[in-house]
PDB file of N, CA and C in Angstrom:
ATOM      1  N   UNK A   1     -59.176 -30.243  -4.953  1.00  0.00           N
ATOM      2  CA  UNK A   1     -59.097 -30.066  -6.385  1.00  0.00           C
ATOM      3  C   UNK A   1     -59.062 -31.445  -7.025  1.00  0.00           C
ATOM      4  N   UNK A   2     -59.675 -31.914  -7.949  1.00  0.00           N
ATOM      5  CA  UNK A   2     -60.217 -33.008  -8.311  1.00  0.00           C
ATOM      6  C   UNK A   2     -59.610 -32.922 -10.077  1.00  0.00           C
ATOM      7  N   UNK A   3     -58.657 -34.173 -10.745  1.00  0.00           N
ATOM      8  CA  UNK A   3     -58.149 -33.396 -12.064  1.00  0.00           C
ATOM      9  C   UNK A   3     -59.494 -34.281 -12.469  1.00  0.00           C
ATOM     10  N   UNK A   4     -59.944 -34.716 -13.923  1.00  0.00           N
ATOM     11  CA  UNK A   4     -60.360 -35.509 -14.451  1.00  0.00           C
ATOM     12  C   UNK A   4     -60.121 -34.814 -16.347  1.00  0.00           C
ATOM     13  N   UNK A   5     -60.765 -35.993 -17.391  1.00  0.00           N
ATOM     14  CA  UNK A   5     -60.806 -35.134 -18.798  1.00  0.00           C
ATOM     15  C   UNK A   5     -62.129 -34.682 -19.214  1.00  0.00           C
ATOM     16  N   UNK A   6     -61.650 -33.952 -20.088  1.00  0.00           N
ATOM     17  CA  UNK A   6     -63.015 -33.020 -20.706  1.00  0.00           C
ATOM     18  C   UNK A   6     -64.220 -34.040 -20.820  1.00  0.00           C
ATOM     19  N   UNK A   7     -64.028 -34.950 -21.227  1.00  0.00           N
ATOM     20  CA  UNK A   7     -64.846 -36.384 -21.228  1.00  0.00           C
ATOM     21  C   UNK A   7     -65.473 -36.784 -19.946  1.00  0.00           C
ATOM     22  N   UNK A   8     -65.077 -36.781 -19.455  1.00  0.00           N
ATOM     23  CA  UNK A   8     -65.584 -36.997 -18.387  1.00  0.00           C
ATOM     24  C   UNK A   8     -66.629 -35.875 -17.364  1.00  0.00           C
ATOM     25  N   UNK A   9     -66.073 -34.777 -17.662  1.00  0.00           N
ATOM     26  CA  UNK A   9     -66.137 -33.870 -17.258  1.00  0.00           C
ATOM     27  C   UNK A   9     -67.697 -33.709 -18.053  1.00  0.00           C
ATOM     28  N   UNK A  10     -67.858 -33.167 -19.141  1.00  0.00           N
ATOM     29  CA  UNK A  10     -68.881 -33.157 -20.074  1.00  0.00           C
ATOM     30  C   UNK A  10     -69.988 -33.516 -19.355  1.00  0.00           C
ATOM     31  N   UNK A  11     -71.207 -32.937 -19.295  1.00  0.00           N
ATOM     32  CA  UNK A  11     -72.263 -32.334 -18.716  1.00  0.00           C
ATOM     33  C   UNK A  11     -72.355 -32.966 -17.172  1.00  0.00           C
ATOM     34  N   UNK A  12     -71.256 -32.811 -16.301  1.00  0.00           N
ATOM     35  CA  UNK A  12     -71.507 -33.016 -14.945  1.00  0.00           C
ATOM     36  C   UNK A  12     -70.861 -32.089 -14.588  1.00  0.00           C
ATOM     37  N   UNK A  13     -71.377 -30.485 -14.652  1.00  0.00           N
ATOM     38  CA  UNK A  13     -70.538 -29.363 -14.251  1.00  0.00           C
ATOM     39  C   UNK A  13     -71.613 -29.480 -12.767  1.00  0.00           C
ATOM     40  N   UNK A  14     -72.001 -30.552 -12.018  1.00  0.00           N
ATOM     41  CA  UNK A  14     -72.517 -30.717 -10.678  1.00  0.00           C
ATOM     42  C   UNK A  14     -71.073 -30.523 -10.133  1.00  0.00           C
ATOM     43  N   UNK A  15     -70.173 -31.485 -10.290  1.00  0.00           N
ATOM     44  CA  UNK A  15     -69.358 -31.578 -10.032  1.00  0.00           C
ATOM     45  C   UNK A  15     -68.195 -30.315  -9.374  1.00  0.00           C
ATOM     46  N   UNK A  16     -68.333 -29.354  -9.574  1.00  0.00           N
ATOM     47  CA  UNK A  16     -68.024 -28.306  -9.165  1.00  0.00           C
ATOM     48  C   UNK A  16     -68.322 -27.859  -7.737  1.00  0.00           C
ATOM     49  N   UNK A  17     -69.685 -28.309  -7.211  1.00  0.00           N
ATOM     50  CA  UNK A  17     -70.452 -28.304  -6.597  1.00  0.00           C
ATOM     51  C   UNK A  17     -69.262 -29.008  -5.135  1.00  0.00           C
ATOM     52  N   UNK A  18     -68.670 -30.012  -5.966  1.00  0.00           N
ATOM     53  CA  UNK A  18     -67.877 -31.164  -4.694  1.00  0.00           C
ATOM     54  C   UNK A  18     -66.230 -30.033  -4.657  1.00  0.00           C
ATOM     55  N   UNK A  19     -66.251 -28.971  -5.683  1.00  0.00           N
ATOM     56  CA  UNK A  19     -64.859 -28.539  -5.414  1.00  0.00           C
ATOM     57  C   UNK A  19     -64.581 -28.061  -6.968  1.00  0.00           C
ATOM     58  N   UNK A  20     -63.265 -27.532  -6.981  1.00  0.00           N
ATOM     59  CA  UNK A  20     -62.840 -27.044  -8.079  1.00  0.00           C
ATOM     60  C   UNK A  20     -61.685 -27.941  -8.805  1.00  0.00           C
ATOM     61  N   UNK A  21     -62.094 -27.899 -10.033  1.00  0.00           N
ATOM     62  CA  UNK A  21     -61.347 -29.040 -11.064  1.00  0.00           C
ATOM     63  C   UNK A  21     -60.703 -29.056 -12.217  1.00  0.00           C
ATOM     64  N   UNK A  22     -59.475 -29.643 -12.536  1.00  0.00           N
ATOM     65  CA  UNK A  22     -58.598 -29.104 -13.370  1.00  0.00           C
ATOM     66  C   UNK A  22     -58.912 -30.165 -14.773  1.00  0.00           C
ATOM     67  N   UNK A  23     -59.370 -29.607 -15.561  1.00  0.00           N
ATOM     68  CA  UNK A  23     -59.823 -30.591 -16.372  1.00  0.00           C
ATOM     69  C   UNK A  23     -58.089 -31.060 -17.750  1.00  0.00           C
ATOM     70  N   UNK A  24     -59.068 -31.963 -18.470  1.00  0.00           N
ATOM     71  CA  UNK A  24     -57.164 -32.452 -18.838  1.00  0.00           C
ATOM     72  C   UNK A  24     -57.389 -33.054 -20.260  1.00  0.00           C
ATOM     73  N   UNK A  25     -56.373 -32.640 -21.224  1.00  0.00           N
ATOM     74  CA  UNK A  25     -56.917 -33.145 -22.607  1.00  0.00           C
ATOM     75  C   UNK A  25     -55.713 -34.371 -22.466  1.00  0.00           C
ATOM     76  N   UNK A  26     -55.519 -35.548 -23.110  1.00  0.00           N
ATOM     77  CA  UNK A  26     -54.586 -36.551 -23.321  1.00  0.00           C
ATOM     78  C   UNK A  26     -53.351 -36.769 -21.530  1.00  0.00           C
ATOM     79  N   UNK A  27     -54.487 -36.538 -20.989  1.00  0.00           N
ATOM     80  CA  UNK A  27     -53.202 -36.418 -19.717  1.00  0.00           C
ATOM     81  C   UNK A  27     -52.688 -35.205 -19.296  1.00  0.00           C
ATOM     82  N   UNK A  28     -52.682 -34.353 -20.038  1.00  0.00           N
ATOM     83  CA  UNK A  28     -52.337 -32.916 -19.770  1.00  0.00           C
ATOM     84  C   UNK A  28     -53.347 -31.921 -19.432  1.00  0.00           C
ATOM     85  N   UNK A  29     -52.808 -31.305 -18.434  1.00  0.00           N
ATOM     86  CA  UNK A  29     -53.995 -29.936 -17.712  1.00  0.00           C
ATOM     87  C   UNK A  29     -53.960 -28.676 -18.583  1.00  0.00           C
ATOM     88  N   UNK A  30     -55.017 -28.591 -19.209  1.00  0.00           N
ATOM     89  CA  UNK A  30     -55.705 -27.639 -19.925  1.00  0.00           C
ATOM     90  C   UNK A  30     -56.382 -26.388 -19.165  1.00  0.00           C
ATOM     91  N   UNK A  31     -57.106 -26.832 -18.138  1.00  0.00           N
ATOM     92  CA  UNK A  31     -58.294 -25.650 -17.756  1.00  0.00           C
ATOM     93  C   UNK A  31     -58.223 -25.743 -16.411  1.00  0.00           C
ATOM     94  N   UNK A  32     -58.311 -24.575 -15.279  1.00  0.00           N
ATOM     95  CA  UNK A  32     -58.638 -24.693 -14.041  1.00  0.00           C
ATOM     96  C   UNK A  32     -60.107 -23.817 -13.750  1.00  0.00           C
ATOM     97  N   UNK A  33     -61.302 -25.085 -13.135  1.00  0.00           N
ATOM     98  CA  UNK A  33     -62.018 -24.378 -13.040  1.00  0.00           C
ATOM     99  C   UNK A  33     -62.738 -24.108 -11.424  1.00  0.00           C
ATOM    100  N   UNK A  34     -63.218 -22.851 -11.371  1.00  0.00           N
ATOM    101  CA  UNK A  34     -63.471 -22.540 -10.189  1.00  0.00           C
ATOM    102  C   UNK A  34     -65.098 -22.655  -9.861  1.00  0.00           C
ATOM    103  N   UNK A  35     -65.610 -23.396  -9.093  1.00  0.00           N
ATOM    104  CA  UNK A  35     -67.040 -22.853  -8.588  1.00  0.00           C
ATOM    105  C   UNK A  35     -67.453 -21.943  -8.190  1.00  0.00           C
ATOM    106  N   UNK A  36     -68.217 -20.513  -8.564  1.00  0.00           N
ATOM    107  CA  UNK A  36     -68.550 -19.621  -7.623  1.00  0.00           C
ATOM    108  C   UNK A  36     -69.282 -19.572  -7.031  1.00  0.00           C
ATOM    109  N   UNK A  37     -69.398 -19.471  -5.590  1.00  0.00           N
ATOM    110  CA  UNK A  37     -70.775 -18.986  -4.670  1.00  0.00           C
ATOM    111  C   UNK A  37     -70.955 -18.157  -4.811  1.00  0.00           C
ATOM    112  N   UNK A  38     -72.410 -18.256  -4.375  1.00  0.00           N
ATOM    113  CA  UNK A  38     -73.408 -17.068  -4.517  1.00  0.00           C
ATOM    114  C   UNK A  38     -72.694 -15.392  -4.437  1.00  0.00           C
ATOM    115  N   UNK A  39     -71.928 -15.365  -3.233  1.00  0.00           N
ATOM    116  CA  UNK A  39     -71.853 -14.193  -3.079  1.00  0.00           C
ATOM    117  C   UNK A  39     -70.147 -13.138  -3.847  1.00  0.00           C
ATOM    118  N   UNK A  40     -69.972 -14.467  -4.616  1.00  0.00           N
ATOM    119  CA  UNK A  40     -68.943 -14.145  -5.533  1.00  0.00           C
ATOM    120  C   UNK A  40     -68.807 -13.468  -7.172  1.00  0.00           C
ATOM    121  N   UNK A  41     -68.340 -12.563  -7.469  1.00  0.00           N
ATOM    122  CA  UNK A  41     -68.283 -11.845  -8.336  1.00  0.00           C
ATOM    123  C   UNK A  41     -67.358 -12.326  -9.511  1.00  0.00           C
ATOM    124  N   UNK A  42     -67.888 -13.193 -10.877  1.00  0.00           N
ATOM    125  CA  UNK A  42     -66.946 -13.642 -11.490  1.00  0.00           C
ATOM    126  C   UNK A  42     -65.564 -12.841 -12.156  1.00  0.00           C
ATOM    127  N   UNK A  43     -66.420 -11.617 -12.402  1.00  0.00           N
ATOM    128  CA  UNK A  43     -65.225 -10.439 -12.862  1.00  0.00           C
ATOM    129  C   UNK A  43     -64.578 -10.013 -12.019  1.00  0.00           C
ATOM    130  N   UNK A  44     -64.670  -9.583 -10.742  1.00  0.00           N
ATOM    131  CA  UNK A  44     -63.494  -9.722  -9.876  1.00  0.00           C
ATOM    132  C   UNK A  44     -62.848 -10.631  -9.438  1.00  0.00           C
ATOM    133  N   UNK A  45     -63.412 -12.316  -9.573  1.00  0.00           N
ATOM    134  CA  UNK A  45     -62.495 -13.438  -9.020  1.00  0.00           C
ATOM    135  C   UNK A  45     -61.526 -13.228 -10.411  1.00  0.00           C
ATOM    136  N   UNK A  46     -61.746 -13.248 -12.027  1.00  0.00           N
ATOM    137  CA  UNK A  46     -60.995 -13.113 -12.746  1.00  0.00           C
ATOM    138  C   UNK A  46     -59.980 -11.892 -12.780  1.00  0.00           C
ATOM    139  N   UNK A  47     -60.361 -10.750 -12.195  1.00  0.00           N
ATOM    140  CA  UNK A  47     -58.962 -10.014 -12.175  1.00  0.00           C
ATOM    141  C   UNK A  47     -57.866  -9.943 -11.009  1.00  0.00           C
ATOM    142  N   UNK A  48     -58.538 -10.846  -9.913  1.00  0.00           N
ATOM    143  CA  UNK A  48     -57.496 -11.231  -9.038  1.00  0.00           C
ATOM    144  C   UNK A  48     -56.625 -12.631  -9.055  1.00  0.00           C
ATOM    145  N   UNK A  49     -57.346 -13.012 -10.028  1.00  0.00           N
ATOM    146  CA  UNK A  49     -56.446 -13.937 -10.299  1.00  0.00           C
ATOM    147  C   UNK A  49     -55.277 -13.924 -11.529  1.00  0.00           C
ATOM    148  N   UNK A  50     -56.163 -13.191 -12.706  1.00  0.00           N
ATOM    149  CA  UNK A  50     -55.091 -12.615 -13.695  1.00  0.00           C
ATOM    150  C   UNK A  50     -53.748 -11.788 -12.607  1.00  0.00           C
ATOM    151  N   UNK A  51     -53.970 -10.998 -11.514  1.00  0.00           N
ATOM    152  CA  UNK A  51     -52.740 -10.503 -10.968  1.00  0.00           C
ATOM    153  C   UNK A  51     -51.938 -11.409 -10.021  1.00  0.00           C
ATOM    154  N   UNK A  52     -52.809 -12.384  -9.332  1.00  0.00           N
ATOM    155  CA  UNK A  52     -51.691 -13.346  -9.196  1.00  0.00           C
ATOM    156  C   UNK A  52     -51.004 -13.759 -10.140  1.00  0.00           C
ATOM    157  N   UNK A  53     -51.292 -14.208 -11.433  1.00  0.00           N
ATOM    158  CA  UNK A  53     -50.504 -15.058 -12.399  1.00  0.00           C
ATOM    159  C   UNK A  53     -49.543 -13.659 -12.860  1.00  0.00           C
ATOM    160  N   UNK A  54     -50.188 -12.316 -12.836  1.00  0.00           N
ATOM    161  CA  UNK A  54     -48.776 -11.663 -13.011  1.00  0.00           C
ATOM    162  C   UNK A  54     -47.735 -11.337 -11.658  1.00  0.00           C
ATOM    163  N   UNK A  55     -47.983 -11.407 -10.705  1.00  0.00           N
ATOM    164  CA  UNK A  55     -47.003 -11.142  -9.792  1.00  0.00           C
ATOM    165  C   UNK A  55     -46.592 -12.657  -9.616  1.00  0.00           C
ATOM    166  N   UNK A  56     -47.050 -13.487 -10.154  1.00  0.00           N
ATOM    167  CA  UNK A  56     -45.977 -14.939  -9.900  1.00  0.00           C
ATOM    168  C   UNK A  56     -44.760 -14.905 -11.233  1.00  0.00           C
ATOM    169  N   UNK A  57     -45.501 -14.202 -12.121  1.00  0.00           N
ATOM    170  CA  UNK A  57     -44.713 -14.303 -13.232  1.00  0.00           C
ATOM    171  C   UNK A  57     -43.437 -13.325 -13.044  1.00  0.00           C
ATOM    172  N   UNK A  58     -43.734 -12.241 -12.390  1.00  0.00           N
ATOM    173  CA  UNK A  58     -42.687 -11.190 -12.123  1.00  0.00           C
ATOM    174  C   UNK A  58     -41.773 -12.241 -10.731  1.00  0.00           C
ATOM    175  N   UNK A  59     -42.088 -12.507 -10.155  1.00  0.00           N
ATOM    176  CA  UNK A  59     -41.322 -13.393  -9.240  1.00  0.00           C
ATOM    177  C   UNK A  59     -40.453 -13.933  -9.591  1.00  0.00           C
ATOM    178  N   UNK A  60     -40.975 -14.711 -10.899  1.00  0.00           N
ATOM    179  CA  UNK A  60     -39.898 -15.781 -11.648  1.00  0.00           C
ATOM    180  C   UNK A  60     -39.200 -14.892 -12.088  1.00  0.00           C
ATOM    181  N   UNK A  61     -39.118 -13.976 -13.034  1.00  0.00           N
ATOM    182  CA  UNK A  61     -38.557 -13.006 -13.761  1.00  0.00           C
ATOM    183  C   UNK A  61     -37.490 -12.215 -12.760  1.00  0.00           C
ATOM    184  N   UNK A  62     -37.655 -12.206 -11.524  1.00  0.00           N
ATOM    185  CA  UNK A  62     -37.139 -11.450 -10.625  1.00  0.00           C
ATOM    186  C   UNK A  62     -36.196 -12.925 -10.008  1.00  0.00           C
ATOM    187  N   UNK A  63     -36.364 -13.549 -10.157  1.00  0.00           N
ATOM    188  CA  UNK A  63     -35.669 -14.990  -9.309  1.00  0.00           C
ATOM    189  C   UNK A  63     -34.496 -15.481 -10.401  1.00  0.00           C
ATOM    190  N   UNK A  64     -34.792 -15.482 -11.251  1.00  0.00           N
ATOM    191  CA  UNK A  64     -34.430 -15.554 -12.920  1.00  0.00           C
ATOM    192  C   UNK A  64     -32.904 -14.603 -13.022  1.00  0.00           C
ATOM    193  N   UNK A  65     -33.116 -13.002 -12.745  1.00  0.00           N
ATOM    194  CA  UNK A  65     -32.482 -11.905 -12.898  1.00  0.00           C
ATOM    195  C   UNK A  65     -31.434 -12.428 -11.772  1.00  0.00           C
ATOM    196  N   UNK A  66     -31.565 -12.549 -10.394  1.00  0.00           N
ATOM    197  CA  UNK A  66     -30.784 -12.530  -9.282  1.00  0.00           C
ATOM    198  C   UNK A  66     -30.155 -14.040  -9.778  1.00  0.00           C
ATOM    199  N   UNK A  67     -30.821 -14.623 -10.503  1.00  0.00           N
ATOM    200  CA  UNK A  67     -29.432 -16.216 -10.331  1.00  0.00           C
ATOM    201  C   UNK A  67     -28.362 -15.607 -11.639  1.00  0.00           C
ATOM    202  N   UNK A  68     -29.118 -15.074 -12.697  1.00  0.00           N
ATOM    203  CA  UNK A  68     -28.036 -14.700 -13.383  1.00  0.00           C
ATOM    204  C   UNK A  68     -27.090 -13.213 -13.254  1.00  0.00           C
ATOM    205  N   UNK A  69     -27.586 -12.427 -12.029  1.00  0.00           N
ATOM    206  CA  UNK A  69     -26.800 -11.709 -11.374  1.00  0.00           C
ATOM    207  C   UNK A  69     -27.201 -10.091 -12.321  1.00  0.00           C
ATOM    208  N   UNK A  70     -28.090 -10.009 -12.950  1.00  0.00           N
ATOM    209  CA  UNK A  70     -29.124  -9.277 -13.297  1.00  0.00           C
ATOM    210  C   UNK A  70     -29.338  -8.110 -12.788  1.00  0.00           C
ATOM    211  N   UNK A  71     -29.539  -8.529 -11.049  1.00  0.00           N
ATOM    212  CA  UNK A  71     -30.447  -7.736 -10.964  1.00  0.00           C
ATOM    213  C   UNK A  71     -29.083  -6.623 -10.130  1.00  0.00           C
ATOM    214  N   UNK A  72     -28.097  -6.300 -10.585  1.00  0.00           N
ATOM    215  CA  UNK A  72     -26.863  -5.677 -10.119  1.00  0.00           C
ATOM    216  C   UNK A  72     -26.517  -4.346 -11.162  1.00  0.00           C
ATOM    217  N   UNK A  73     -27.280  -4.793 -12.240  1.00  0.00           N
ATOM    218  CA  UNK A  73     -26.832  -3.713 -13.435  1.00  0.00           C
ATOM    219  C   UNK A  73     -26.732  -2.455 -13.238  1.00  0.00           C
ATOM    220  N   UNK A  74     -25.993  -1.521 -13.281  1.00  0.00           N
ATOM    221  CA  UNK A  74     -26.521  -0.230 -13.231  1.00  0.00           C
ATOM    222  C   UNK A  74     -27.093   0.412 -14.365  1.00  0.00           C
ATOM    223  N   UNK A  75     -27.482   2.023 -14.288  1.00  0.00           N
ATOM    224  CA  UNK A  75     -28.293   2.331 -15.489  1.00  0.00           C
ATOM    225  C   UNK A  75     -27.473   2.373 -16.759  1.00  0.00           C
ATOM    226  N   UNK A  76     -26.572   2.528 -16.632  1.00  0.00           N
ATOM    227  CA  UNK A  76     -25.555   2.443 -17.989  1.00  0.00           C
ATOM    228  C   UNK A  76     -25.391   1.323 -18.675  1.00  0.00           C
ATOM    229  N   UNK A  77     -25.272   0.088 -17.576  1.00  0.00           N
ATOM    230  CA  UNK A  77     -25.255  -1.581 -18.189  1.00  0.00           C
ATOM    231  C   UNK A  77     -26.835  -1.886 -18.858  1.00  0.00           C
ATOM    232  N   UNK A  78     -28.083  -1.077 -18.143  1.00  0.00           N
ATOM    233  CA  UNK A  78     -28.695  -1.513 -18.521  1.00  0.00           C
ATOM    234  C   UNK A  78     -29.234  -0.751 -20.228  1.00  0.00           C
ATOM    235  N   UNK A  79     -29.051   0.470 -19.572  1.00  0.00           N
ATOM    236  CA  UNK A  79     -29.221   1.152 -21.572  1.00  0.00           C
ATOM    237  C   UNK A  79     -28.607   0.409 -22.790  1.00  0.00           C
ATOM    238  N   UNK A  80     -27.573   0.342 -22.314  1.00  0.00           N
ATOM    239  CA  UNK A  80     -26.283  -0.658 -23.417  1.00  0.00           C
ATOM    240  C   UNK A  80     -27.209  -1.816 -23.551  1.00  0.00           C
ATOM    241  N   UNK A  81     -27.746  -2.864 -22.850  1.00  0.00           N
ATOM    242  CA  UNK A  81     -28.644  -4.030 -23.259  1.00  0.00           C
ATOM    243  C   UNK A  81     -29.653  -3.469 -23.957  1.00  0.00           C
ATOM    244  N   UNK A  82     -30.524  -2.666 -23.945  1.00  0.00           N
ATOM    245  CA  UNK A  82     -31.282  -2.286 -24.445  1.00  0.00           C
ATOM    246  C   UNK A  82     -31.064  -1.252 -25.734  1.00  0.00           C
ATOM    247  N   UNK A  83     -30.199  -0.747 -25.981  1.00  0.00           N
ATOM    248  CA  UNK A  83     -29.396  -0.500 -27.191  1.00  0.00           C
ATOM    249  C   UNK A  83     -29.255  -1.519 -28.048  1.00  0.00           C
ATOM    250  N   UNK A  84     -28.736  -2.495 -27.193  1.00  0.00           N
ATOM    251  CA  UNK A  84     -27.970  -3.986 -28.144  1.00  0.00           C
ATOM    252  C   UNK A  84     -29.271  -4.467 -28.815  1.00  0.00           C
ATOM    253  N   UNK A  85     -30.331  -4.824 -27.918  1.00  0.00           N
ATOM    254  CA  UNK A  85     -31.677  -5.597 -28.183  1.00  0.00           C
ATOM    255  C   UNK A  85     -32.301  -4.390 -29.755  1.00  0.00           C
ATOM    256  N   UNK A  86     -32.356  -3.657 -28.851  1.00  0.00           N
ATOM    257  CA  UNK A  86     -32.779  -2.720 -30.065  1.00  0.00           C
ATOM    258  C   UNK A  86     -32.125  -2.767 -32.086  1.00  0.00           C
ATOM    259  N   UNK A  87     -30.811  -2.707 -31.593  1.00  0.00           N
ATOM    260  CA  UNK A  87     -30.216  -2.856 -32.747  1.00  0.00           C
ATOM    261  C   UNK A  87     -30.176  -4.239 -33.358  1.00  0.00           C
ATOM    262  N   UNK A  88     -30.658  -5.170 -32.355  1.00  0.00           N
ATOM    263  CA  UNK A  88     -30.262  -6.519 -33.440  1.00  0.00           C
ATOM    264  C   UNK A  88     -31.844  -6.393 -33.482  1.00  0.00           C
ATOM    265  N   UNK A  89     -32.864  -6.163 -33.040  1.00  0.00           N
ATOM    266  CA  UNK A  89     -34.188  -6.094 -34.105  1.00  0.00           C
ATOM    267  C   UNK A  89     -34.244  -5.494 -35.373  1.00  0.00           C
ATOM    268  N   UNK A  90     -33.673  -3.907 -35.206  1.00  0.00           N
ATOM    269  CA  UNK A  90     -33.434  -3.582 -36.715  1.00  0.00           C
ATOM    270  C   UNK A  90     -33.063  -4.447 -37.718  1.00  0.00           C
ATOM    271  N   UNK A  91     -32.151  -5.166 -37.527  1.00  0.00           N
ATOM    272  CA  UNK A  91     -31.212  -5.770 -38.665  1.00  0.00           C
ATOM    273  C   UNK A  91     -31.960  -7.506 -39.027  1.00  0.00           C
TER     274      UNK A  91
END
């Protein structure tokens, strides 16, 4: 994986060709892009990757719950949070 900036990047999408590259506005990573071969399907590389980024996200969310002891609630603790949440949106 090769980072470089959009500048650079800009009409040498050959470059892909050597690997996949994270392109970068002011130093910061903006875009990850993938080369596809031939025998690759862009709409399915995009929905397996949209579900990695959600089962990493549930990971955290789940890693998150167990440090703050979360994930112990029973259904009664948890209605009451969700009561609470509920009622301070109303207001």
């Amino acid at each position: 994986m090769r980072l470089m900036s959009i500048e650079e990047f800009c009409g040498r999408p050959d470059l892909l060709a050597e690997g996949d590259v994270v392109l970068t506005a002011n130093d910061t990573p903006i875009a990850f892009l993938l080369g596809l071969r031939d025998e690759e399907d862009a709409a399915e590389l995009e929905r397996l990757i949209r579900r990695a980024r959600a089962e990493a996200a549930l990971a955290r969310i789940r890693k998150r719950a167990q440090a703050e002891g979360l994930d112990s609630l029973t259904m009664e603790e948890i209605d009451a949070e969700i009561a609470t949440a509920r009622a301070e949106r109303r207001t």
